[in-house]
PDB file of N, CA and C in Angstrom:
ATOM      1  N   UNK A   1     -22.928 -12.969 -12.848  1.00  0.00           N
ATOM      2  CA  UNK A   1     -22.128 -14.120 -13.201  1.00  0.00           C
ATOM      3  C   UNK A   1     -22.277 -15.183 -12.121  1.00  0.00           C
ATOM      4  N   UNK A   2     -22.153 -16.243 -12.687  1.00  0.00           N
ATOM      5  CA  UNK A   2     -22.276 -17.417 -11.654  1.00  0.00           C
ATOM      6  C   UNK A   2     -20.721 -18.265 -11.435  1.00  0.00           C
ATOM      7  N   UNK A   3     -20.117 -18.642 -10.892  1.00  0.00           N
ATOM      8  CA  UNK A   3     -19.074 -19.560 -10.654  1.00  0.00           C
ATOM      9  C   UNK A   3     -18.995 -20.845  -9.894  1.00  0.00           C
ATOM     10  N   UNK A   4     -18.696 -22.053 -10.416  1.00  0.00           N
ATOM     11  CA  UNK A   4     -18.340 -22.967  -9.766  1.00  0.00           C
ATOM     12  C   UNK A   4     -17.595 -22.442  -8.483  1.00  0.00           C
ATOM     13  N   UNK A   5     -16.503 -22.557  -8.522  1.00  0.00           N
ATOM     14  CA  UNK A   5     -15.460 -22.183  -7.855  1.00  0.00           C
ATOM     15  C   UNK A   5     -13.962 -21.075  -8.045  1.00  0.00           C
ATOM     16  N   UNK A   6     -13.830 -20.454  -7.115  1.00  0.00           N
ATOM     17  CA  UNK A   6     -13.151 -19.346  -7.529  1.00  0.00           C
ATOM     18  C   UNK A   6     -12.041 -19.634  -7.008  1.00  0.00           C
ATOM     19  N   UNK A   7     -10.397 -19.615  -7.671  1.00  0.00           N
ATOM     20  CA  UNK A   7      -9.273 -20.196  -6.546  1.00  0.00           C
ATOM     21  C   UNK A   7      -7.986 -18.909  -6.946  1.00  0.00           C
ATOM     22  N   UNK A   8      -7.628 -18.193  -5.801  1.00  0.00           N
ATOM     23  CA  UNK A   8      -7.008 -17.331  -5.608  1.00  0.00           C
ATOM     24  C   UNK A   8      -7.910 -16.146  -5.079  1.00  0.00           C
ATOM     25  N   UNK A   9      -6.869 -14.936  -5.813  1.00  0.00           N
ATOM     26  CA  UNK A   9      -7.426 -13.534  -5.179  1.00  0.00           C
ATOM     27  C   UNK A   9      -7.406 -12.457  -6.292  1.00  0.00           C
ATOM     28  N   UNK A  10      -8.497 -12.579  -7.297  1.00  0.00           N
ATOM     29  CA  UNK A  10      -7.931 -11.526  -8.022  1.00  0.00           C
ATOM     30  C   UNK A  10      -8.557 -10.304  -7.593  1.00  0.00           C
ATOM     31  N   UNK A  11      -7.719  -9.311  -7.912  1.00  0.00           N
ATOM     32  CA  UNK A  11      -8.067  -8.284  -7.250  1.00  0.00           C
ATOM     33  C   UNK A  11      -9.252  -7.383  -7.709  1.00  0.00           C
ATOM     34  N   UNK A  12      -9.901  -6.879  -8.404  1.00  0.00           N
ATOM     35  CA  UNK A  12     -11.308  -6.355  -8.633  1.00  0.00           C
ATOM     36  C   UNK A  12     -11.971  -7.236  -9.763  1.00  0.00           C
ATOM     37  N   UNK A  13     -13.502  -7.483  -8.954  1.00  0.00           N
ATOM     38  CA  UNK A  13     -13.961  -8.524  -9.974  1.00  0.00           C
ATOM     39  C   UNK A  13     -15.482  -7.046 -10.778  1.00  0.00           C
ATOM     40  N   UNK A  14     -14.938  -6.923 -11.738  1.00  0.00           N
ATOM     41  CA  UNK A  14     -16.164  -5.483 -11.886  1.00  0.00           C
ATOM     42  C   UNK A  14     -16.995  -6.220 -12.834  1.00  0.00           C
ATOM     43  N   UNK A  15     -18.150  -7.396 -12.271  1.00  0.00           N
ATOM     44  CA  UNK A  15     -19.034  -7.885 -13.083  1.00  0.00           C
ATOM     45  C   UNK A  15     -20.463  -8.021 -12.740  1.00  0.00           C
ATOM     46  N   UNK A  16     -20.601  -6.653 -11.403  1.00  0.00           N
ATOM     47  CA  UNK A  16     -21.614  -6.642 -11.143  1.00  0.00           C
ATOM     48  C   UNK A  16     -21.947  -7.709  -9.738  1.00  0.00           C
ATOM     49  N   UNK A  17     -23.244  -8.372  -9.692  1.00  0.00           N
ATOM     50  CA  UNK A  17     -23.375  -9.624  -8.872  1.00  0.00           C
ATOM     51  C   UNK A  17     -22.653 -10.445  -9.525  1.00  0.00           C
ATOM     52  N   UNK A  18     -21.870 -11.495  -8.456  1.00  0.00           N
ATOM     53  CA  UNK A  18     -21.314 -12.912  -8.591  1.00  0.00           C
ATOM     54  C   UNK A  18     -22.067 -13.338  -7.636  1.00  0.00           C
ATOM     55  N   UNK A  19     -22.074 -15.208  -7.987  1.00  0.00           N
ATOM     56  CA  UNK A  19     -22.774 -16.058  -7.597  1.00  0.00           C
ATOM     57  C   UNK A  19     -21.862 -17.352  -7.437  1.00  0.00           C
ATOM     58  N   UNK A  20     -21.562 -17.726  -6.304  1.00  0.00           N
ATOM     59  CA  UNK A  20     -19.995 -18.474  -6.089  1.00  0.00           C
ATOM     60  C   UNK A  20     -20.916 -20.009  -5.491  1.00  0.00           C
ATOM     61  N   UNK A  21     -21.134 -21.363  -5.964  1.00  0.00           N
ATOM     62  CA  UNK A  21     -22.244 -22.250  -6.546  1.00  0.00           C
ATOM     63  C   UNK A  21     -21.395 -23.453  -4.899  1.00  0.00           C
ATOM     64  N   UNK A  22     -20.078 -23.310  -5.560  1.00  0.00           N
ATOM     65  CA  UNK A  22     -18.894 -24.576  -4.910  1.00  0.00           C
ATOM     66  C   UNK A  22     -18.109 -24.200  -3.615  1.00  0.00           C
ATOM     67  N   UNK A  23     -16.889 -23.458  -4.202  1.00  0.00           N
ATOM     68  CA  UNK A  23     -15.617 -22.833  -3.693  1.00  0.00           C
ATOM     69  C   UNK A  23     -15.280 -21.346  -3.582  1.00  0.00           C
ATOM     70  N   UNK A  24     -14.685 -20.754  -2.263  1.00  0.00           N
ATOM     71  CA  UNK A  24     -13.516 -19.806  -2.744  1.00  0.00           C
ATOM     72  C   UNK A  24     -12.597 -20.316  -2.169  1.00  0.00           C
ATOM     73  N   UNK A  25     -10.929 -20.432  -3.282  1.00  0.00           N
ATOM     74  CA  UNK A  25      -9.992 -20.912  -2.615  1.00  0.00           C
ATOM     75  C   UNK A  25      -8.941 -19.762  -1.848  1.00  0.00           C
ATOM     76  N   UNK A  26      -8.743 -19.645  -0.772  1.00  0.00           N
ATOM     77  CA  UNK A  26      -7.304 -18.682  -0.434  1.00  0.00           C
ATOM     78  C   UNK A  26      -6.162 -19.067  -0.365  1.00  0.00           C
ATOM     79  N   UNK A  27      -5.593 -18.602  -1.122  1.00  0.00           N
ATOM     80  CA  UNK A  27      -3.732 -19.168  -0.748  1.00  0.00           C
ATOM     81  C   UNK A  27      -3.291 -18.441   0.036  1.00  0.00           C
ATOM     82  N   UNK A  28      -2.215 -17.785  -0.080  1.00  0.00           N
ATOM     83  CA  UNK A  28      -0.743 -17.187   0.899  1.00  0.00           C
ATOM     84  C   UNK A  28      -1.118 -15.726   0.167  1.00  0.00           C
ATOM     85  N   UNK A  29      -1.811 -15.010  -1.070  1.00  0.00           N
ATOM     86  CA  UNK A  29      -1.772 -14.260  -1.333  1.00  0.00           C
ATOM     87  C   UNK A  29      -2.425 -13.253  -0.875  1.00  0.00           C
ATOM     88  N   UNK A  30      -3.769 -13.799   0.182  1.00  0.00           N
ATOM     89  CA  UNK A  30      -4.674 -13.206   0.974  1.00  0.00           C
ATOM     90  C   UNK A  30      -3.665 -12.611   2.324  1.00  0.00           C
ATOM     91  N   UNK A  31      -2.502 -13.294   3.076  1.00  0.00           N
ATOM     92  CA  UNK A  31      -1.989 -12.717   3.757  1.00  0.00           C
ATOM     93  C   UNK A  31      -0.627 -11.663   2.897  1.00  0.00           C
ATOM     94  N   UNK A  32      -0.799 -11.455   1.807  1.00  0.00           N
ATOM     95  CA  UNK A  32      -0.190 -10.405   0.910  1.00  0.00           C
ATOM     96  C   UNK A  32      -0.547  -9.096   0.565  1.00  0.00           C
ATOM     97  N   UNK A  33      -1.959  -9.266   1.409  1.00  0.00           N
ATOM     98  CA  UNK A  33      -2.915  -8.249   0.809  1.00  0.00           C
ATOM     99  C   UNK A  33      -3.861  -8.525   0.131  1.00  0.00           C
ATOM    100  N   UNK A  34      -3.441  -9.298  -1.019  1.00  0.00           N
ATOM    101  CA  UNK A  34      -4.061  -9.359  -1.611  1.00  0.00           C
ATOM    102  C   UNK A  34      -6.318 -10.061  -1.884  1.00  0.00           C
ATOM    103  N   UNK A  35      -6.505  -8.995  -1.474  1.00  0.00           N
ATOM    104  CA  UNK A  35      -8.112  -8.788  -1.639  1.00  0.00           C
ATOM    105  C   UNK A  35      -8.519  -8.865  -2.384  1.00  0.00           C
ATOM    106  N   UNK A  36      -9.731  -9.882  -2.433  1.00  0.00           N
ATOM    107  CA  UNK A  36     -10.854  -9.740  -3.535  1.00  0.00           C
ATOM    108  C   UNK A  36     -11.977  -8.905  -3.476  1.00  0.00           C
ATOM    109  N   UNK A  37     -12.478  -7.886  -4.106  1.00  0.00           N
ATOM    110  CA  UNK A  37     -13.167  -6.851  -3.948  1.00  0.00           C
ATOM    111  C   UNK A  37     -14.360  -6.955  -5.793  1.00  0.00           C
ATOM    112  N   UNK A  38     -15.753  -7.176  -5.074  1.00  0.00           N
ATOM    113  CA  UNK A  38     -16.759  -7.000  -6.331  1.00  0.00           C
ATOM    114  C   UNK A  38     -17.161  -5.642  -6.364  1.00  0.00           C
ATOM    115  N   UNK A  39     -17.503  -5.274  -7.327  1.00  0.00           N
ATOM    116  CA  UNK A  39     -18.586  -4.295  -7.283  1.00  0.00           C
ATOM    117  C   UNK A  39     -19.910  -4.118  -6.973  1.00  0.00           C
ATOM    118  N   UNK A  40     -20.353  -5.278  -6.941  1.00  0.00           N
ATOM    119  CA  UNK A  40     -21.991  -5.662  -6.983  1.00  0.00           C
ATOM    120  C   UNK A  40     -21.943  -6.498  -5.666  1.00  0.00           C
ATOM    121  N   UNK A  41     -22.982  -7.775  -5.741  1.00  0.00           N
ATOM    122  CA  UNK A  41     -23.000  -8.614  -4.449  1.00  0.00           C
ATOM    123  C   UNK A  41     -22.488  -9.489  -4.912  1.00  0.00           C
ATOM    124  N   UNK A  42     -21.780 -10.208  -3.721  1.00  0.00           N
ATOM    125  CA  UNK A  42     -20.902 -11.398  -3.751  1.00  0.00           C
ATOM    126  C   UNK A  42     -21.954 -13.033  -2.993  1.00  0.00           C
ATOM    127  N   UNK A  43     -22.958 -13.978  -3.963  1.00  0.00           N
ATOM    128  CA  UNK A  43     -23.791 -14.481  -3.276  1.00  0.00           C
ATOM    129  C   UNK A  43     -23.193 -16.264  -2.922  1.00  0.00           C
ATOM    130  N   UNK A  44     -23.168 -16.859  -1.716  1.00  0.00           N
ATOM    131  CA  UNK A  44     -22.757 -17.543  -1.402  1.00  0.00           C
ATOM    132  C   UNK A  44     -23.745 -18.886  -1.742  1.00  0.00           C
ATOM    133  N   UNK A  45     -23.764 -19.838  -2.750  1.00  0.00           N
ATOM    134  CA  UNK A  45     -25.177 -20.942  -2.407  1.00  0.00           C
ATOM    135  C   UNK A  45     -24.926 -21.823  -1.515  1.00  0.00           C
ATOM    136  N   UNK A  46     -26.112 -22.308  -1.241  1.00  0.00           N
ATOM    137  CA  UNK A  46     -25.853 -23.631  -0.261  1.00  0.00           C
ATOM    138  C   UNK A  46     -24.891 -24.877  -0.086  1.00  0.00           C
ATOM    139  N   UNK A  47     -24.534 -24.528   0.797  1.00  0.00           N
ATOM    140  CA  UNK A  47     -22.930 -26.128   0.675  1.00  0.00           C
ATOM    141  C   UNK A  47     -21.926 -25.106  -0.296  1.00  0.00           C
ATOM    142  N   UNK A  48     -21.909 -23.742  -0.028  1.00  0.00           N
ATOM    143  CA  UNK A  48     -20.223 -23.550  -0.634  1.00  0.00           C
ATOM    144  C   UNK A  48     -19.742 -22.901   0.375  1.00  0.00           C
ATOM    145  N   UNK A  49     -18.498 -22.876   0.373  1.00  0.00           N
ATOM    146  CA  UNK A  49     -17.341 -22.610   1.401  1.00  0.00           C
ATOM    147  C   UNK A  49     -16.001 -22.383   0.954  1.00  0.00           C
ATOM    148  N   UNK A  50     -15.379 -21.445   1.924  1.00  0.00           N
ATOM    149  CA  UNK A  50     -13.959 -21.090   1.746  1.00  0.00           C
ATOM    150  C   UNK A  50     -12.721 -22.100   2.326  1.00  0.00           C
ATOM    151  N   UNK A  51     -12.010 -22.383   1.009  1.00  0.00           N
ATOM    152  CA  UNK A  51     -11.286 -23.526   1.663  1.00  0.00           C
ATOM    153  C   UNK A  51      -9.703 -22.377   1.524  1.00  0.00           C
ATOM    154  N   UNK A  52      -9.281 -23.064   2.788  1.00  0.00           N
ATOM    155  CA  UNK A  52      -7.601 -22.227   3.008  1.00  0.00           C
ATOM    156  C   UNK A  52      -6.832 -23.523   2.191  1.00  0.00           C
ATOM    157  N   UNK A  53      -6.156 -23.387   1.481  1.00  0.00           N
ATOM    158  CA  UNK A  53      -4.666 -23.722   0.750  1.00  0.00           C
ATOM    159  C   UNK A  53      -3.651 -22.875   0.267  1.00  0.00           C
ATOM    160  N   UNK A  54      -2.582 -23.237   1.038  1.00  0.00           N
ATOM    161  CA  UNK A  54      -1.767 -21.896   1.340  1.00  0.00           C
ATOM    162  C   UNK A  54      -0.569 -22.719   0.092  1.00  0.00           C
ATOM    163  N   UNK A  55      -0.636 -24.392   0.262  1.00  0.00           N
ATOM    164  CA  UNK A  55      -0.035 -24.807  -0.991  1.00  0.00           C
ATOM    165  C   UNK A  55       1.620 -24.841  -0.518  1.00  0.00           C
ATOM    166  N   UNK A  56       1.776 -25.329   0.553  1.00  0.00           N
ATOM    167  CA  UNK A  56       3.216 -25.460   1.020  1.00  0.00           C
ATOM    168  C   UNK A  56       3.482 -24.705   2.481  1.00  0.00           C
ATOM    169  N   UNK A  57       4.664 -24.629   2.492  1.00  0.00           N
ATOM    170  CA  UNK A  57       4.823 -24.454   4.114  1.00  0.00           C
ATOM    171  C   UNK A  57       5.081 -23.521   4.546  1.00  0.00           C
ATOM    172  N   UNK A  58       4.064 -22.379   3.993  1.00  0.00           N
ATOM    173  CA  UNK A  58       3.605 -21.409   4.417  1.00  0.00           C
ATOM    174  C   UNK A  58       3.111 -20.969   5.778  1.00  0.00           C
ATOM    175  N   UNK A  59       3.507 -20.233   6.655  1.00  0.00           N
ATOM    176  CA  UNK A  59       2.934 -20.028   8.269  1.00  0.00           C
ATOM    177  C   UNK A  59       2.584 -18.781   8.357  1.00  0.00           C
ATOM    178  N   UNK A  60       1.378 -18.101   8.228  1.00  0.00           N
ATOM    179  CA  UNK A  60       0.737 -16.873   8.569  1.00  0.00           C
ATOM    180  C   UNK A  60       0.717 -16.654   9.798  1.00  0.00           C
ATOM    181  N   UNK A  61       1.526 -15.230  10.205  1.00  0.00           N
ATOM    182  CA  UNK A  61       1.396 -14.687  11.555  1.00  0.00           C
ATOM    183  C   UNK A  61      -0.110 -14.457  12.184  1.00  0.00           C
ATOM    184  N   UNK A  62      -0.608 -14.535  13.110  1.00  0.00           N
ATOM    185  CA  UNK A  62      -1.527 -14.656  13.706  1.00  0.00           C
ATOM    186  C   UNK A  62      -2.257 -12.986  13.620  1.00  0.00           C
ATOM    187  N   UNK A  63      -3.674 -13.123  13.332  1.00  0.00           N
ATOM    188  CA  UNK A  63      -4.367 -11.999  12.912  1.00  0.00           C
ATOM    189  C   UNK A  63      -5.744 -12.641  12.058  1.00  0.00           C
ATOM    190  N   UNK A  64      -5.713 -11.305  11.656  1.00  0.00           N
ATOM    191  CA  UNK A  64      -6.744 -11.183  10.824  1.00  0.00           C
ATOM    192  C   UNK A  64      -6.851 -10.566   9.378  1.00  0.00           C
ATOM    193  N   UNK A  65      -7.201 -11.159   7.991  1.00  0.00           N
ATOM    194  CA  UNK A  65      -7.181 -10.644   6.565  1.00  0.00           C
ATOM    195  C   UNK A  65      -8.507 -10.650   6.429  1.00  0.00           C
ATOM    196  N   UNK A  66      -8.952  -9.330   5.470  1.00  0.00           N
ATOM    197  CA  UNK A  66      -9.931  -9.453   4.666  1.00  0.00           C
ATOM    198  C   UNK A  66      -9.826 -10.102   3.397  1.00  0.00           C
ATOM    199  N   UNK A  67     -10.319 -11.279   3.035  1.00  0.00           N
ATOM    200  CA  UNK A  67     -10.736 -11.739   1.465  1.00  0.00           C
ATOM    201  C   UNK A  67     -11.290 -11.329   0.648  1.00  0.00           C
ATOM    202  N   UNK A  68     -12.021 -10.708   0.985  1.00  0.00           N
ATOM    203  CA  UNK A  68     -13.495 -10.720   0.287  1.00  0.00           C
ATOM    204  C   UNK A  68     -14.112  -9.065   0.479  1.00  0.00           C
ATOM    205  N   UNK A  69     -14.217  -8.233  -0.634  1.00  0.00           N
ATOM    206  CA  UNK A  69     -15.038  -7.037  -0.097  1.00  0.00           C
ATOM    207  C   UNK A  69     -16.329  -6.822  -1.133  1.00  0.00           C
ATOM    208  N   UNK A  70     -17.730  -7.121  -0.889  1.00  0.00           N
ATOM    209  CA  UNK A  70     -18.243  -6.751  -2.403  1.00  0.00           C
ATOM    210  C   UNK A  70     -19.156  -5.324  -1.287  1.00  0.00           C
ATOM    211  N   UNK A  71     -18.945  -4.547  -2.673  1.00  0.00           N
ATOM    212  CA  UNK A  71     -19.875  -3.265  -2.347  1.00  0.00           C
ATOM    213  C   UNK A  71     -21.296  -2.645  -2.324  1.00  0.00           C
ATOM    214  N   UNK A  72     -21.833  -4.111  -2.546  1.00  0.00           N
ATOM    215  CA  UNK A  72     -23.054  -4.299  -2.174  1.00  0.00           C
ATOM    216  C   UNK A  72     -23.886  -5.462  -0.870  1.00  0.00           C
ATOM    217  N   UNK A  73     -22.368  -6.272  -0.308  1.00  0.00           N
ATOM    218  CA  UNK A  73     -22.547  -7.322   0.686  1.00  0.00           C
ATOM    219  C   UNK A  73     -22.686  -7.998  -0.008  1.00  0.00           C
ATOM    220  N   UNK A  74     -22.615  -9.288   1.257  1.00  0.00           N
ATOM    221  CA  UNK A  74     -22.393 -10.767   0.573  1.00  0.00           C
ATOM    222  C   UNK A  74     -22.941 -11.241   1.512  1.00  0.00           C
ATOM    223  N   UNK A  75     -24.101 -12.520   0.668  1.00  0.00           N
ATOM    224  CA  UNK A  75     -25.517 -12.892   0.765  1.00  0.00           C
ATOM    225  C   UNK A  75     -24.655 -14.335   1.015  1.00  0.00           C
ATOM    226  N   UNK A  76     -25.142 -15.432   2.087  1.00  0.00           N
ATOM    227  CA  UNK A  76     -24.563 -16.773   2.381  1.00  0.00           C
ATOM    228  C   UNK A  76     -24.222 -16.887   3.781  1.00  0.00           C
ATOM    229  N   UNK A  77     -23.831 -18.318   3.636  1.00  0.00           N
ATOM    230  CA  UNK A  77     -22.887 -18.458   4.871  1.00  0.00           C
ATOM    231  C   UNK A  77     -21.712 -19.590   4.704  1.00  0.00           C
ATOM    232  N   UNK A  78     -20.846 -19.078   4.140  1.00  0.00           N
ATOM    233  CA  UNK A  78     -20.276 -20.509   3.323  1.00  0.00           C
ATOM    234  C   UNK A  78     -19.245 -20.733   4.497  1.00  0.00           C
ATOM    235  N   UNK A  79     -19.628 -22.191   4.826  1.00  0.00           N
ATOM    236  CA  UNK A  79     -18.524 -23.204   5.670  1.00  0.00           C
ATOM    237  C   UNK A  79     -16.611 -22.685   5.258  1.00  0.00           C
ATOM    238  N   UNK A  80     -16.486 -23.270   6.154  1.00  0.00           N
ATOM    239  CA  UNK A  80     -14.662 -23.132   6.224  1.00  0.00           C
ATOM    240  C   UNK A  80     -14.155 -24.703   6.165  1.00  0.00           C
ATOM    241  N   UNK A  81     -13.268 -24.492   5.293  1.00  0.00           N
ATOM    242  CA  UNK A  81     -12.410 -25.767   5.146  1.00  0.00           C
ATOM    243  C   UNK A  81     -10.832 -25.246   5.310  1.00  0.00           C
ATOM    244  N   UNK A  82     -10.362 -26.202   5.665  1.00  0.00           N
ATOM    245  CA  UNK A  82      -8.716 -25.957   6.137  1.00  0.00           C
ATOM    246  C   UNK A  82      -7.841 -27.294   5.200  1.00  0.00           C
ATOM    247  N   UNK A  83      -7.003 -27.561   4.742  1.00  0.00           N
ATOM    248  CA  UNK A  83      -6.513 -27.689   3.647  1.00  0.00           C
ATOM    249  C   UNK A  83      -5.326 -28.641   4.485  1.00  0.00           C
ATOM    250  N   UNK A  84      -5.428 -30.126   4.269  1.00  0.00           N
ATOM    251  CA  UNK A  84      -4.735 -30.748   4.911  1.00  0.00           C
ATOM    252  C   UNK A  84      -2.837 -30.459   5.119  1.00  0.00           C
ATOM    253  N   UNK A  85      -2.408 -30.493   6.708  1.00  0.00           N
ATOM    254  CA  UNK A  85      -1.047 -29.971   6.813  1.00  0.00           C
ATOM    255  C   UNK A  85      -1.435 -28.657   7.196  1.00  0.00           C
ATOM    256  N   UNK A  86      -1.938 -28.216   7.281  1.00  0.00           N
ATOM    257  CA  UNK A  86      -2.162 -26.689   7.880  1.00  0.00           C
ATOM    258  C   UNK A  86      -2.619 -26.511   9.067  1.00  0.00           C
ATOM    259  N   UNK A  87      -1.687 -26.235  10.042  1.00  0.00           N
ATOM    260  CA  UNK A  87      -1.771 -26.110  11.187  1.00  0.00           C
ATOM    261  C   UNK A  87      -2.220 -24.497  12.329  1.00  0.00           C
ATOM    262  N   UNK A  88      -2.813 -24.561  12.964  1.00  0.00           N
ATOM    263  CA  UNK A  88      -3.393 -23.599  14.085  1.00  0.00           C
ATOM    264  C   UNK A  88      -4.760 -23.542  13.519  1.00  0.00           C
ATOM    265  N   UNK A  89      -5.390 -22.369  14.024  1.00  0.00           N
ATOM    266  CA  UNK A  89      -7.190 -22.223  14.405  1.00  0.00           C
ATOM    267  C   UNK A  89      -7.829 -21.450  13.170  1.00  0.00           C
ATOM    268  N   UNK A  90      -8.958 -21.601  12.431  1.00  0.00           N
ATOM    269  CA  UNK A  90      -8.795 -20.472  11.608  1.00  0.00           C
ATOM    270  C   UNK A  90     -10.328 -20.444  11.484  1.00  0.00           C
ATOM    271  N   UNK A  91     -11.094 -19.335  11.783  1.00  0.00           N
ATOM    272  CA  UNK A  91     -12.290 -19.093  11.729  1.00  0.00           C
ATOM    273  C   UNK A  91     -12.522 -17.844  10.932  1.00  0.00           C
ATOM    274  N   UNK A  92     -14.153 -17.860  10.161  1.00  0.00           N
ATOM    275  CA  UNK A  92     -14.180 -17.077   9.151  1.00  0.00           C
ATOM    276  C   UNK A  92     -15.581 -16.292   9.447  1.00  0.00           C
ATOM    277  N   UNK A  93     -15.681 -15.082   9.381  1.00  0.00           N
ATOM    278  CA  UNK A  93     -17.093 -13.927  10.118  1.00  0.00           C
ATOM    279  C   UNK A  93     -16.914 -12.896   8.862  1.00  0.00           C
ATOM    280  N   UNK A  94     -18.339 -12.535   9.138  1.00  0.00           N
ATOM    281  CA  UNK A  94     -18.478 -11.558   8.185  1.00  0.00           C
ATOM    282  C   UNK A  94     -18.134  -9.754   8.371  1.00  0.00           C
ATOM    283  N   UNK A  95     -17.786  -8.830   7.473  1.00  0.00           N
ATOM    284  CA  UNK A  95     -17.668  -7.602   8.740  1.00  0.00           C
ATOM    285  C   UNK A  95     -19.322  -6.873   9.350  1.00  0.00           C
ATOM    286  N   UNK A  96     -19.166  -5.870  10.306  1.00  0.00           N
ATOM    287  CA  UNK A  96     -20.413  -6.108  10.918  1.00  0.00           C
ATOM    288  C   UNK A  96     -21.205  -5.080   9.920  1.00  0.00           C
ATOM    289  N   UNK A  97     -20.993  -4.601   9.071  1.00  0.00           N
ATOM    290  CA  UNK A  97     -21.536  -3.921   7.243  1.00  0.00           C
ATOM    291  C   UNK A  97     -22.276  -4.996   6.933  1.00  0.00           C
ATOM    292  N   UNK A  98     -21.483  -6.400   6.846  1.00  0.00           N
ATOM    293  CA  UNK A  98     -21.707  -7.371   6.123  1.00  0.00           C
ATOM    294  C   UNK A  98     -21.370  -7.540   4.682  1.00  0.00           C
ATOM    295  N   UNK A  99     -20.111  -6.215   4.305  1.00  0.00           N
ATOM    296  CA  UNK A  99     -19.395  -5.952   2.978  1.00  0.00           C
ATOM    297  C   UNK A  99     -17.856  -6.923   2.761  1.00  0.00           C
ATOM    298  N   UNK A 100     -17.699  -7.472   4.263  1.00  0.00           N
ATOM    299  CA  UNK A 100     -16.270  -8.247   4.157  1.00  0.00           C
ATOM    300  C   UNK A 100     -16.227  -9.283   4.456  1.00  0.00           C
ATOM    301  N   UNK A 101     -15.403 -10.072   3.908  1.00  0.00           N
ATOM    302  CA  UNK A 101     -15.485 -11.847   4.506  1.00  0.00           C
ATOM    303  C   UNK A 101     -13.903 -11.666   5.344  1.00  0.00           C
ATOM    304  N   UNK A 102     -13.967 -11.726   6.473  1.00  0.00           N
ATOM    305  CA  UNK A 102     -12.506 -11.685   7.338  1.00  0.00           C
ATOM    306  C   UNK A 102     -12.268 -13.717   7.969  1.00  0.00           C
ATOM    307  N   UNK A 103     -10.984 -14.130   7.670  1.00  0.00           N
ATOM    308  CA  UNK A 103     -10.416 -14.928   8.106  1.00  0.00           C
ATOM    309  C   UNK A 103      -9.350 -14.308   9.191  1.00  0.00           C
ATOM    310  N   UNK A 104     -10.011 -15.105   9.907  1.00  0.00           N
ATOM    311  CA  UNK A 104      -9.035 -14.801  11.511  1.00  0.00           C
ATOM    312  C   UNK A 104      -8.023 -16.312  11.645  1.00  0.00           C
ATOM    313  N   UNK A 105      -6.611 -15.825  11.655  1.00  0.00           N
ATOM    314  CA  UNK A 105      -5.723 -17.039  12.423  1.00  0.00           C
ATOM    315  C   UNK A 105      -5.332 -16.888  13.294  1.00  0.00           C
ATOM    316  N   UNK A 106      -5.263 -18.117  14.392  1.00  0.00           N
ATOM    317  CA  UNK A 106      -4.739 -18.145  15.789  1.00  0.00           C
ATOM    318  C   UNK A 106      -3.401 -19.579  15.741  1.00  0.00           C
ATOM    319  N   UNK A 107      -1.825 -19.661  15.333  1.00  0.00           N
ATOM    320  CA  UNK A 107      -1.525 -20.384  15.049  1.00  0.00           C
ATOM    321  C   UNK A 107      -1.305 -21.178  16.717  1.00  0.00           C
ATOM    322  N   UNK A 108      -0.670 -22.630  16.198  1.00  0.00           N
ATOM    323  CA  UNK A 108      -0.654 -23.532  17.211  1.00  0.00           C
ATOM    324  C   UNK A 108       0.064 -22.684  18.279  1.00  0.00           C
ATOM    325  N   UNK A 109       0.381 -23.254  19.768  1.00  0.00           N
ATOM    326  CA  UNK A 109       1.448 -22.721  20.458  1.00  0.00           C
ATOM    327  C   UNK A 109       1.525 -23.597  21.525  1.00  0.00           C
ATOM    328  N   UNK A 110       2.511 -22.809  22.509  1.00  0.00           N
ATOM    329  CA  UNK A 110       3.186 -23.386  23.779  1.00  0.00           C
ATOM    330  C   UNK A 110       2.711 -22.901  24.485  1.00  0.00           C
ATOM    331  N   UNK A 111       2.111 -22.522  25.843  1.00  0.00           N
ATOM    332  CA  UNK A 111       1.768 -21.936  26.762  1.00  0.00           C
ATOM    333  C   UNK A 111       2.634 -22.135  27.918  1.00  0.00           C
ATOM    334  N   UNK A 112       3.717 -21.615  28.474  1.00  0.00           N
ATOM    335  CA  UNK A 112       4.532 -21.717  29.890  1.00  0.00           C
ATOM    336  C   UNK A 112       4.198 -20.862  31.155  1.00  0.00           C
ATOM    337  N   UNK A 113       3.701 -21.731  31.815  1.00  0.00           N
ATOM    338  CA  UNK A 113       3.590 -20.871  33.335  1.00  0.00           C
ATOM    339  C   UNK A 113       4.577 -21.230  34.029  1.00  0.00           C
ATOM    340  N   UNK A 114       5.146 -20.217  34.492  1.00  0.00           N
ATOM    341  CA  UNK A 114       6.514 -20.346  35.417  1.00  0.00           C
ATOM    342  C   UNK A 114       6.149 -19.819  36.788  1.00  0.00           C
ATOM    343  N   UNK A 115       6.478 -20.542  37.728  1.00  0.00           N
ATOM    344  CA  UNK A 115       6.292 -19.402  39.531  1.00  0.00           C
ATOM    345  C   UNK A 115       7.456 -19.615  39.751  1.00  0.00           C
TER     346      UNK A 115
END
């Protein structure tokens, strides 16, 4: 299967290879658990990327979610987009299988040194 763009997380996609052309979108449901998992390969084309929209004022504790699991790896390198109003660091790696797409957050902060 091929897709423009994919927005959410549904949870098992059993259609074999997907082919993701545009988008994957993540909301707030990725820090729910909620995982997207293929059966086949998950293939990324050129110029697509995972955009975060959490869609309100949502604040994810600092860590790390898996999005993405296909059980054959996932072929790409799709850019990161961050979703205007959404604040702290958020970088996106593959696992070292190369079966998971992990988003890591580091939110804003304060740093105090006291002597």
């Amino acid at each position: 299967y091929s897709l423009k763009g994919v927005v959410g997380s549904p949870a098992i996609l059993r259609c074999g290879n997907l082919s993701i052309s545009e988008s994957l979108t993540v909301g707030r449901g990725a820090y729910a658990g909620q995982s997207m998992t293929s059966d086949g390969k998950v293939t990324f084309g050129e110029g697509a990327k995972v955009v975060v929209d959490f869609g309100g004022r949502f604040r994810p504790t600092a860590g790390s979610v898996t999005i993405l699991t296909a059980t054959d790896g996932i072929v790409g390198e799709p850019t990161l987009e961050v979703a205007a109003g959404i604040r702290g660091t958020f970088s996106l790696r593959k696992s070292d299988d190369g079966k998971s797409l992990i988003l890591d957050y580091q939110p804003d902060g304060m740093m105090l040194i006291l002597r």
